[in-house]
N, C-alpha and C. Protein backbone atom coordinates (compact mmCIF):
# COMPACT_ATOMS: atom_id res chain seq x y z
N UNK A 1 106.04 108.64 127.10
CA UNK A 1 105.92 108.49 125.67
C UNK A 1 105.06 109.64 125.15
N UNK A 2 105.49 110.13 123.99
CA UNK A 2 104.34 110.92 123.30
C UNK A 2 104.13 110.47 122.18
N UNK A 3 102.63 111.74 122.11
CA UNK A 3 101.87 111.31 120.57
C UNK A 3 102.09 112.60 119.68
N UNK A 4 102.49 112.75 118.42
CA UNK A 4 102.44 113.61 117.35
C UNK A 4 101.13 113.83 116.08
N UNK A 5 100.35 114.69 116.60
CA UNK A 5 99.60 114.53 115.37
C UNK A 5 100.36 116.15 114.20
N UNK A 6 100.51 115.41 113.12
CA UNK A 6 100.81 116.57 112.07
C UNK A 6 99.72 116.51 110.98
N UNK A 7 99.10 118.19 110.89
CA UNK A 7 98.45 118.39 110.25
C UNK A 7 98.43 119.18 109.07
N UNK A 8 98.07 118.46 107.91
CA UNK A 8 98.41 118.59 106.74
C UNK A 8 97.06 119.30 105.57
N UNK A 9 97.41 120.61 104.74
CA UNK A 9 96.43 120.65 104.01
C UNK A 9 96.28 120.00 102.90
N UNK A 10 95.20 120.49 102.43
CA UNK A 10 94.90 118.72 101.01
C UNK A 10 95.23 120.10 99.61
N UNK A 11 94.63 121.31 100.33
CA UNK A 11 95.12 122.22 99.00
C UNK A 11 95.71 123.71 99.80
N UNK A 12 96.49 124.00 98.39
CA UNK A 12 97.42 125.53 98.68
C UNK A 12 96.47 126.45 99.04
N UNK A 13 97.16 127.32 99.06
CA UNK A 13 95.54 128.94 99.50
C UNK A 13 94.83 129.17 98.34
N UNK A 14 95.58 129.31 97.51
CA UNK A 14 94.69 128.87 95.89
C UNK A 14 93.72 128.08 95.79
N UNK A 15 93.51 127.32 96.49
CA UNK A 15 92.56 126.17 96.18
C UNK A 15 93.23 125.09 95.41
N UNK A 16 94.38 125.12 94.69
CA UNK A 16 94.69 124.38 93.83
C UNK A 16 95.05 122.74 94.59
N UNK A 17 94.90 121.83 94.31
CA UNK A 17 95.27 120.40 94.90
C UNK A 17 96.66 120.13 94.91
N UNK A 18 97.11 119.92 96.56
CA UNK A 18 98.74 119.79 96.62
C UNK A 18 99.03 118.17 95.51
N UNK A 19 99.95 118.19 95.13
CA UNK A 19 100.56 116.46 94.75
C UNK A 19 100.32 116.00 95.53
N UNK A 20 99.86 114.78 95.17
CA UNK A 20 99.80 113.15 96.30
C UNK A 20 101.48 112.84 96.27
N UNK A 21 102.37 113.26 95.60
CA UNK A 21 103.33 112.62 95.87
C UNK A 21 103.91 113.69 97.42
N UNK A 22 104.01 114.26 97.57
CA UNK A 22 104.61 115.02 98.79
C UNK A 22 103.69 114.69 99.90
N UNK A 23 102.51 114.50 100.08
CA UNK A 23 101.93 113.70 100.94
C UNK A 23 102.90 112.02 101.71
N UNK A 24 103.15 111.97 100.07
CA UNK A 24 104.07 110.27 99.90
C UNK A 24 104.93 110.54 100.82
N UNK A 25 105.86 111.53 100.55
CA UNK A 25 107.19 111.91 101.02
C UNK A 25 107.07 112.21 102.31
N UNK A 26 106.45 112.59 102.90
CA UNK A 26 106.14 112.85 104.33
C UNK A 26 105.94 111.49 105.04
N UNK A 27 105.24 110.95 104.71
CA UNK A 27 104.95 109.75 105.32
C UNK A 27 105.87 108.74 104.68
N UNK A 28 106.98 108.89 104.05
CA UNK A 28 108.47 108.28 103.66
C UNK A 28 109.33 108.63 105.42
N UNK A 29 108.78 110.04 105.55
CA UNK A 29 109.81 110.78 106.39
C UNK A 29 109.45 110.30 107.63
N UNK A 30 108.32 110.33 108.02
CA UNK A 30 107.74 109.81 109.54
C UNK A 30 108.12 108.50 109.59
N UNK A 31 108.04 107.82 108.77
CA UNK A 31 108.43 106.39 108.80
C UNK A 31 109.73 105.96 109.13
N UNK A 32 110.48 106.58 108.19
CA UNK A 32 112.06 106.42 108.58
C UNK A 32 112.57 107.02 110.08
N UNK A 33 111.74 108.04 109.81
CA UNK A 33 111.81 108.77 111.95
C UNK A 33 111.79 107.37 112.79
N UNK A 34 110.54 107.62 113.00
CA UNK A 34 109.81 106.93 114.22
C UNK A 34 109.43 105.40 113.49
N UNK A 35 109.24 104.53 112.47
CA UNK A 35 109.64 103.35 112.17
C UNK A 35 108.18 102.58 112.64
N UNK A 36 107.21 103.65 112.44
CA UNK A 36 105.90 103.29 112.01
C UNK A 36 104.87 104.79 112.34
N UNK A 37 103.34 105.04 111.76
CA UNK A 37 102.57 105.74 112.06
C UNK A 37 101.14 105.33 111.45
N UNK A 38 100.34 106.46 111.86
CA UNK A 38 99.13 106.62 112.01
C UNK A 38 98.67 107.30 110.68
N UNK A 39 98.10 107.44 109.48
CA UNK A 39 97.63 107.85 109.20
C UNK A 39 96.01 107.70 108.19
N UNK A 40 95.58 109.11 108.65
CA UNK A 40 94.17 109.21 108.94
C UNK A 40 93.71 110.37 107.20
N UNK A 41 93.60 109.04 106.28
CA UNK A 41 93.09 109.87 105.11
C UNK A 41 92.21 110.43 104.29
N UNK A 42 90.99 110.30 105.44
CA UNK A 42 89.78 111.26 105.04
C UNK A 42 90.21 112.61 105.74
N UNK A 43 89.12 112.82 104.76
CA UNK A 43 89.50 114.54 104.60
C UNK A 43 89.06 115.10 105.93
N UNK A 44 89.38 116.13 106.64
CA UNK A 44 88.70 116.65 108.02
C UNK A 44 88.90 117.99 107.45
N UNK A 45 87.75 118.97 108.25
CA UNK A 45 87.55 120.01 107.67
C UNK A 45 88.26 120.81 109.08
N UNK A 46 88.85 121.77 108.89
CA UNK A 46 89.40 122.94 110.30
C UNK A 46 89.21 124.41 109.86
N UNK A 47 89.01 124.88 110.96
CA UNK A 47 88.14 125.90 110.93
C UNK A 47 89.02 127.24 112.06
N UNK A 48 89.14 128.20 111.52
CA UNK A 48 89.95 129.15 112.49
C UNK A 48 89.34 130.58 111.83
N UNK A 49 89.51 131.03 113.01
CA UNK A 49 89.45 132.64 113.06
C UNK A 49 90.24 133.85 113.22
N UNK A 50 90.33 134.60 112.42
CA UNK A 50 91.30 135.65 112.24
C UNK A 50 90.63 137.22 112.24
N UNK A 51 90.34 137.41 112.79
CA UNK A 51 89.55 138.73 113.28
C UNK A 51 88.05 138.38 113.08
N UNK A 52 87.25 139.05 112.31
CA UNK A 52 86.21 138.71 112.39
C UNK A 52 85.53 137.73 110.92
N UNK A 53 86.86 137.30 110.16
CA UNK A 53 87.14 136.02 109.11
C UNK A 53 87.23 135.21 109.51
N UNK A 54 86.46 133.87 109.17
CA UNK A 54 86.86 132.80 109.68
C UNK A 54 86.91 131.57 108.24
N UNK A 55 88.38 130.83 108.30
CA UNK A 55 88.73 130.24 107.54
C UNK A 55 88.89 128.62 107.16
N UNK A 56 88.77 128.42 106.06
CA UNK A 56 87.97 126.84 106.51
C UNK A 56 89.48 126.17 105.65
N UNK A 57 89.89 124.94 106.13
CA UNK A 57 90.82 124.47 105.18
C UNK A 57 90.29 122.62 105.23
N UNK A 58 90.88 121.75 104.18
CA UNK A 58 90.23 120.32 104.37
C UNK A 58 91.61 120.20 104.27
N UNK A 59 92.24 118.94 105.53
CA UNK A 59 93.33 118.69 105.96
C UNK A 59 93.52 117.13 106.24
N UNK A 60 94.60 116.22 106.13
CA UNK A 60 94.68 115.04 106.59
C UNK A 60 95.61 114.99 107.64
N UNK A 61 95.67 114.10 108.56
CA UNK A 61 96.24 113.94 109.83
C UNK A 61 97.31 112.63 109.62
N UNK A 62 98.64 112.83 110.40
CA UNK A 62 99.59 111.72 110.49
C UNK A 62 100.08 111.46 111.74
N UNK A 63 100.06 110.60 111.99
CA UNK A 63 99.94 110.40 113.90
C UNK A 63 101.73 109.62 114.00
N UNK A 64 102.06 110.00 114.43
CA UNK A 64 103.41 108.88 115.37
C UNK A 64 103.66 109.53 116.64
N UNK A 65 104.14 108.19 117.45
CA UNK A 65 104.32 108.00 118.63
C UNK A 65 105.64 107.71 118.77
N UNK A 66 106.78 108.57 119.85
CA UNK A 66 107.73 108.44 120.42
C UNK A 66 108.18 108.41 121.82
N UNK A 67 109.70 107.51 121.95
CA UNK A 67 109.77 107.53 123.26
C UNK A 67 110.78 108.44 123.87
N UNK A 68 111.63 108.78 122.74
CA UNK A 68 112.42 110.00 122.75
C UNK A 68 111.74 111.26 122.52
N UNK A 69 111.40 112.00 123.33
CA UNK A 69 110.48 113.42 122.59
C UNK A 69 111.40 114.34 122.41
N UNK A 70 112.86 114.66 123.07
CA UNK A 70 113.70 115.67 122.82
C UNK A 70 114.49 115.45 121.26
N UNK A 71 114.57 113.90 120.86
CA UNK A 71 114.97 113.53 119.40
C UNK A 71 113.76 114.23 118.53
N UNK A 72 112.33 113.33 118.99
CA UNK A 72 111.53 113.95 118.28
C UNK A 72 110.71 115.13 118.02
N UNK A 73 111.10 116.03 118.78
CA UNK A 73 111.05 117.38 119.04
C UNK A 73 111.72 118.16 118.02
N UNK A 74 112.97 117.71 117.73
CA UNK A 74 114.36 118.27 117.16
C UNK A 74 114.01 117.88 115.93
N UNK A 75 113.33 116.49 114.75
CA UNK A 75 112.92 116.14 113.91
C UNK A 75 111.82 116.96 113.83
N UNK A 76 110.68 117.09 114.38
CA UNK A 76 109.67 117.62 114.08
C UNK A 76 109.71 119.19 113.37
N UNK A 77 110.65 119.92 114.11
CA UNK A 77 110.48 121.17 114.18
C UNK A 77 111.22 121.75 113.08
N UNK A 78 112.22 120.68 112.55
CA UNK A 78 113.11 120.67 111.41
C UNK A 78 112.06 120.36 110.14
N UNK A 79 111.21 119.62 110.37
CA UNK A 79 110.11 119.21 109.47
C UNK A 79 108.95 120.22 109.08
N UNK A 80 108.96 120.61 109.98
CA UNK A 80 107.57 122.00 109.75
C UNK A 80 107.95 122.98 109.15
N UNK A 81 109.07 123.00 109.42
CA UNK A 81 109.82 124.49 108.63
C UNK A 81 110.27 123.65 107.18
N UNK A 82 110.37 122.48 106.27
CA UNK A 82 109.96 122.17 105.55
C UNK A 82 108.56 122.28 104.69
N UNK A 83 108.01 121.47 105.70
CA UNK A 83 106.50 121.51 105.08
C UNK A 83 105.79 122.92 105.11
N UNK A 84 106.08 124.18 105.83
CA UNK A 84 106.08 125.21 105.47
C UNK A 84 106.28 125.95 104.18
N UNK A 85 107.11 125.29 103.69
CA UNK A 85 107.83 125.71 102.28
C UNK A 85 107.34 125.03 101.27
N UNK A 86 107.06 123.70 101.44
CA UNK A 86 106.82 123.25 100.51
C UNK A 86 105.34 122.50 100.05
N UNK A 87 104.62 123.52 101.34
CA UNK A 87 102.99 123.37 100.71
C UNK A 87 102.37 124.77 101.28
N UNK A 88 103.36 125.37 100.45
CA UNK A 88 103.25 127.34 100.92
C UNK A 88 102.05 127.77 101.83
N UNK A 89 102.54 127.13 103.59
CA UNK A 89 101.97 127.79 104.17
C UNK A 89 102.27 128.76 105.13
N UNK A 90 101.72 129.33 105.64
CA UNK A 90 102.33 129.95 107.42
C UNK A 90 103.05 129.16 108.41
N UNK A 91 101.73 128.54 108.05
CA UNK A 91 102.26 127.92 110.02
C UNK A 91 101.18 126.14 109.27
N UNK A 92 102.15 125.48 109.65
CA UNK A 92 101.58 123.70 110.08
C UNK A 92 101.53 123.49 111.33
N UNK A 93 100.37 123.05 111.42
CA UNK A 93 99.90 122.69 113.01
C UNK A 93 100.46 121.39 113.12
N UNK A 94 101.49 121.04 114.24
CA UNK A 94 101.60 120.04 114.90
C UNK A 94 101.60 119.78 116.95
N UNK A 95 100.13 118.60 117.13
CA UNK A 95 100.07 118.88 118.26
C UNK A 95 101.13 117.49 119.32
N UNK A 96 100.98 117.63 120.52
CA UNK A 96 102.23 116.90 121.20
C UNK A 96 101.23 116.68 122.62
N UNK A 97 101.13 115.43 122.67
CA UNK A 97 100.60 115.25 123.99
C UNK A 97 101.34 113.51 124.57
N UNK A 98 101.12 113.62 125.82
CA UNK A 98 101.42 112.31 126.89
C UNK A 98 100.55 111.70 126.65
N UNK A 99 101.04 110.41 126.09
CA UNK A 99 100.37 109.15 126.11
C UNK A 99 101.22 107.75 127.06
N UNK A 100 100.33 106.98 126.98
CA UNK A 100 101.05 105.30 127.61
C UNK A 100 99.91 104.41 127.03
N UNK A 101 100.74 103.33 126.59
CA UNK A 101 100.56 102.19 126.24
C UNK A 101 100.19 101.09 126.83
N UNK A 102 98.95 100.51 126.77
CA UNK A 102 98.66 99.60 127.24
C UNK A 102 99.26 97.93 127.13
């Protein structure tokens, strides 16, 4: 089984505040995927470095868990290149690790 965390910014490079409704829509989308999730809506701050800049963004996290990872692999990756576009970024971090259920 795996775990999906997708990570989401709260604002554009502008600073400007994304809509709460596309937040909505995402977690419309994970839901209908995978048919439940995780999400984590305080703000977390992330922090990266790009030469000798280092850049701060405040981001929320959406967790689901699958037992198909090659389905959800194929959803995911179709999804980022969405959310790419439509919360004008580079790159959306989504991470993928082995889990089991107790």
């Amino acid at each position: 089984m795996k775990e999906y965390d997708i990570f989401l910014p709260l604002r554009y490079n502008d600073g400007s505040a994304i809509d709460p409704r596309k937040f909505q829509s995402v977690q419309e989308a994970l839901l209908r995927q995978f048919s439940g999730l995780t999400y984590f809506p305080q703000a977390n701050q992330g922090f990266w470095k790009l030469g000798a800049i280092t850049y701060r963004d405040e981001i929320v996290i959406y967790r689901v868990i699958a037992a198909d990872s090659r389905r959800a692999r194929r959803f995911l990756r179709k999804l980022k290149e969405q959310l790419k576009a439509e919360f004008a970024q580079e790159e959306i971090l989504i991470v993928e690790r082995e889990v089991d259920a107790l």
